[in-house]
Structures are given as C-alpha cells and as structure tokens.
C-alpha atoms as a PDB file:
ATOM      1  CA  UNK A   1     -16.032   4.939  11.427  1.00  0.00           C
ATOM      2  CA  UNK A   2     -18.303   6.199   9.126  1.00  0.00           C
ATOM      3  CA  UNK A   3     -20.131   9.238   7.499  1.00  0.00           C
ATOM      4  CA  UNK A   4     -22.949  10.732   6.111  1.00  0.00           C
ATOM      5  CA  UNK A   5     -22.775  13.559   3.769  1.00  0.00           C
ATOM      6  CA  UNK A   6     -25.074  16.025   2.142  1.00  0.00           C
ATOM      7  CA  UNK A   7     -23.900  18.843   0.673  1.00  0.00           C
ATOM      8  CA  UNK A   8     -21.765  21.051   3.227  1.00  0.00           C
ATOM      9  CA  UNK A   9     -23.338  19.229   5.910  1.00  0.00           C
ATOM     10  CA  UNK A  10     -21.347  15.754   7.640  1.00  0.00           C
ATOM     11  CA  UNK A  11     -21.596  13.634  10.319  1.00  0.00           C
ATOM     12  CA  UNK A  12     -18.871  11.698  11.225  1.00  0.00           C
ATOM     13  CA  UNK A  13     -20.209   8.177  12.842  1.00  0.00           C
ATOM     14  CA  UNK A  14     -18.533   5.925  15.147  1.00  0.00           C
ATOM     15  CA  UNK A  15     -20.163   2.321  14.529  1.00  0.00           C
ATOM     16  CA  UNK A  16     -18.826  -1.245  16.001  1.00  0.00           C
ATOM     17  CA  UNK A  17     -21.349  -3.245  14.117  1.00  0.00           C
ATOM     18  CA  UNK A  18     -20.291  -1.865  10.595  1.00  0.00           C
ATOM     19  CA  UNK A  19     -23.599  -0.116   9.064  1.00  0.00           C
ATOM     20  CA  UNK A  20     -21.840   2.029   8.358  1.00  0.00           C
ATOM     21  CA  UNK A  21     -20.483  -0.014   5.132  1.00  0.00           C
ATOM     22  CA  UNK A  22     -23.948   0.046   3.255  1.00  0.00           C
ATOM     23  CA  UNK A  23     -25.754   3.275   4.491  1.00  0.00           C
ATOM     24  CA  UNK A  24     -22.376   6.000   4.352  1.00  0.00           C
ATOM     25  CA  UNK A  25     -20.640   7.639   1.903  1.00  0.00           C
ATOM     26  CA  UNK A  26     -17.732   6.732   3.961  1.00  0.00           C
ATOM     27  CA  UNK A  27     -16.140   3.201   5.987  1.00  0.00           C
ATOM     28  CA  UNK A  28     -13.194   4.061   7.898  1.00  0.00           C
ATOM     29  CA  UNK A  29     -11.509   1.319   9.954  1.00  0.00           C
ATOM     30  CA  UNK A  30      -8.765   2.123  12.384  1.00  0.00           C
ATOM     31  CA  UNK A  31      -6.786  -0.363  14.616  1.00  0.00           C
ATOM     32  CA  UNK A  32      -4.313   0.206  17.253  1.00  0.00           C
ATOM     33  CA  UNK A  33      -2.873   0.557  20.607  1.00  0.00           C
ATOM     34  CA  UNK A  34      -2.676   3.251  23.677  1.00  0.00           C
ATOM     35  CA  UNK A  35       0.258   4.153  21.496  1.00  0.00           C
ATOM     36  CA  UNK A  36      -1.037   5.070  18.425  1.00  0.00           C
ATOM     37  CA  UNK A  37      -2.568   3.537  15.512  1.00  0.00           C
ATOM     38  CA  UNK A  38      -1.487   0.622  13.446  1.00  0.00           C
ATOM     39  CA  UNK A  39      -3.335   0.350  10.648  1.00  0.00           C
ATOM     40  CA  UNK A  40      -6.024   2.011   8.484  1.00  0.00           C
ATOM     41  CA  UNK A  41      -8.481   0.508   5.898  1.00  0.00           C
ATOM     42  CA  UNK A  42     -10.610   3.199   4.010  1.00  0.00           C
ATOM     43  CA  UNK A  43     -13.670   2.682   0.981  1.00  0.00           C
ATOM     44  CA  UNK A  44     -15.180   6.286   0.198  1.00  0.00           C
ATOM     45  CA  UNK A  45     -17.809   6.657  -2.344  1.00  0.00           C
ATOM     46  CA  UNK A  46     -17.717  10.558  -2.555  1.00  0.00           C
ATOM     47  CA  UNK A  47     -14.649  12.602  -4.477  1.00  0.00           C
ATOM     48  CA  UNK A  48     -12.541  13.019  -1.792  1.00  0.00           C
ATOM     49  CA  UNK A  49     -12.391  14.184   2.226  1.00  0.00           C
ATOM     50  CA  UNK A  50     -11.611  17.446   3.726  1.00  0.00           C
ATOM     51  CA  UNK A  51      -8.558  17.533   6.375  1.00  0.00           C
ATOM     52  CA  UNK A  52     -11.581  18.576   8.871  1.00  0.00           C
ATOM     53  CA  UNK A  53     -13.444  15.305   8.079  1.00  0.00           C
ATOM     54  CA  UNK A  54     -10.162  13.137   8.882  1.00  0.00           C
ATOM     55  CA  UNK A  55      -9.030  15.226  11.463  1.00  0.00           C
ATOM     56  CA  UNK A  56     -12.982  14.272  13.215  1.00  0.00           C
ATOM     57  CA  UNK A  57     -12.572  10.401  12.012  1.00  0.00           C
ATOM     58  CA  UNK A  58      -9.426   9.851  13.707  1.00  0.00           C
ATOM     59  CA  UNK A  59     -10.111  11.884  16.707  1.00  0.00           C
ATOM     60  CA  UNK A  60     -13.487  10.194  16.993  1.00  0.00           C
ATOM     61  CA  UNK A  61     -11.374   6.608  15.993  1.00  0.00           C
ATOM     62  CA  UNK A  62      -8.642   7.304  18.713  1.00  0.00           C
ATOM     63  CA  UNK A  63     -11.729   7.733  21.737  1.00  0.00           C
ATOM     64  CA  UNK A  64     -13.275   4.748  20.566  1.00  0.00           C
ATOM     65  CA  UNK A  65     -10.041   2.740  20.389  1.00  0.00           C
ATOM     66  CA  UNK A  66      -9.390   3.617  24.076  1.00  0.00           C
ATOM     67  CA  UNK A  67     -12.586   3.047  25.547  1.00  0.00           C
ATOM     68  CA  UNK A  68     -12.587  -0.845  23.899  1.00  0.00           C
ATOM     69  CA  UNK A  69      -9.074  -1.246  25.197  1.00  0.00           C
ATOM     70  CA  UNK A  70      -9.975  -0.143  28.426  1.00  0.00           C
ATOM     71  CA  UNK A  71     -12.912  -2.708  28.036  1.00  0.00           C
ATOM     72  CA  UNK A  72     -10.636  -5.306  26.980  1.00  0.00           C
ATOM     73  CA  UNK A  73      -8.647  -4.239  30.098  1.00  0.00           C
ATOM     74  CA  UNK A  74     -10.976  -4.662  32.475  1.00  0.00           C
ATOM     75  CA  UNK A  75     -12.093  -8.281  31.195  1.00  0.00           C
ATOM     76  CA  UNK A  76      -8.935  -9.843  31.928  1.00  0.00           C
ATOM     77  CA  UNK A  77      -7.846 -11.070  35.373  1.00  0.00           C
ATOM     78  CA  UNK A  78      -3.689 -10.352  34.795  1.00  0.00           C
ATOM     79  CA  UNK A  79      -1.310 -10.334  31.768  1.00  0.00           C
ATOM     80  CA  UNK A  80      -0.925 -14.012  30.771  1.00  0.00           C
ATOM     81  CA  UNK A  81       2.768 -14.700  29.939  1.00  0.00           C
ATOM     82  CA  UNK A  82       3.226 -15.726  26.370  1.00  0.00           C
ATOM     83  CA  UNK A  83       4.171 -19.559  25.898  1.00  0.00           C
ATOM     84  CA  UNK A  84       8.113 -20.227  25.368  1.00  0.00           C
ATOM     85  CA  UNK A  85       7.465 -21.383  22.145  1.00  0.00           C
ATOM     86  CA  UNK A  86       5.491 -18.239  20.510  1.00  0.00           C
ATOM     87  CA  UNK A  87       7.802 -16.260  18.395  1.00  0.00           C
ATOM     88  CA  UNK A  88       6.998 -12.567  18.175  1.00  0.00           C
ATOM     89  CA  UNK A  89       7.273 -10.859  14.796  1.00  0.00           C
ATOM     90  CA  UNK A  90       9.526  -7.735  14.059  1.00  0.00           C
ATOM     91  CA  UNK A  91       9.662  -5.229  11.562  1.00  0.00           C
ATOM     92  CA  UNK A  92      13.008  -4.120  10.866  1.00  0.00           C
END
C-alpha cells in the first residue's frame, strides 16, 4: 500500500510491484489470511497518519489480500497434505 499526499488532499494506493517505496510519502505492507491480518511493516516520510488514512490502507489492504488469495486459490489443483516430517510452529 501506498500514498500520495499534498496538503489535505491523499490518495491511498494499492501497488504489488512496490513503487510505491520511492514515489509515496507512505509504504504500507500488510500480510495475512481470510482471517485477518498477520503482520504489518510501515516506512512513512510525512509527520504522522490520520485514523481516516489507516482506516482506507487497511480496508484497501484487506480487498487486495482476498482477491490474491482467491488467486492463489484458484491456481492450485487440491490442498496438498503436509509431509509427516514438517513440524508446524506455535505461538503460545
């Protein structure tokens, strides 16, 4: 995610490739599931963001999360069982 700012005026940009990074003010990353987000990674080079401007960002995030999941989805054949000896990690 990204945005451009100027003055009162913001777009809030959903970008794949990253451009984001050189040409915003902001670079907002978001990662997750269908069930919610996992992790965030944010660089800003403004003061600050409003509530509005996150409350866009992760709406904005949360669409574009699903629609690559669905993607993702869609490219696999069937859920591949994992192998016996994979471990899976927990958090207590």
């Amino acid at each position: 995610m990204g945005l451009i700012l100027e003055g009162n005026k913001f777009a809030v940009l959903t970008d794949i490739l990253g451009d984001e990074d050189h040409l915003g003010d902001m670079d907002f990353k978001v990662a997750g599931t269908t069930e919610g987000v996992t992790a965030l990674q944010m660089d800003i080079k403004i003061q600050g963001i409003t509530k509005e401007i996150m409350q866009i960002a992760l709406a904005q995030a949360q669409e574009a999360r699903l629609h690559i999941l669905k993607q993702m989805q869609n490219a696999v054949a069937e859920y591949r069982k994992p192998c016996r000896n994979t471990r899976r990690a927990c958090l207590p």
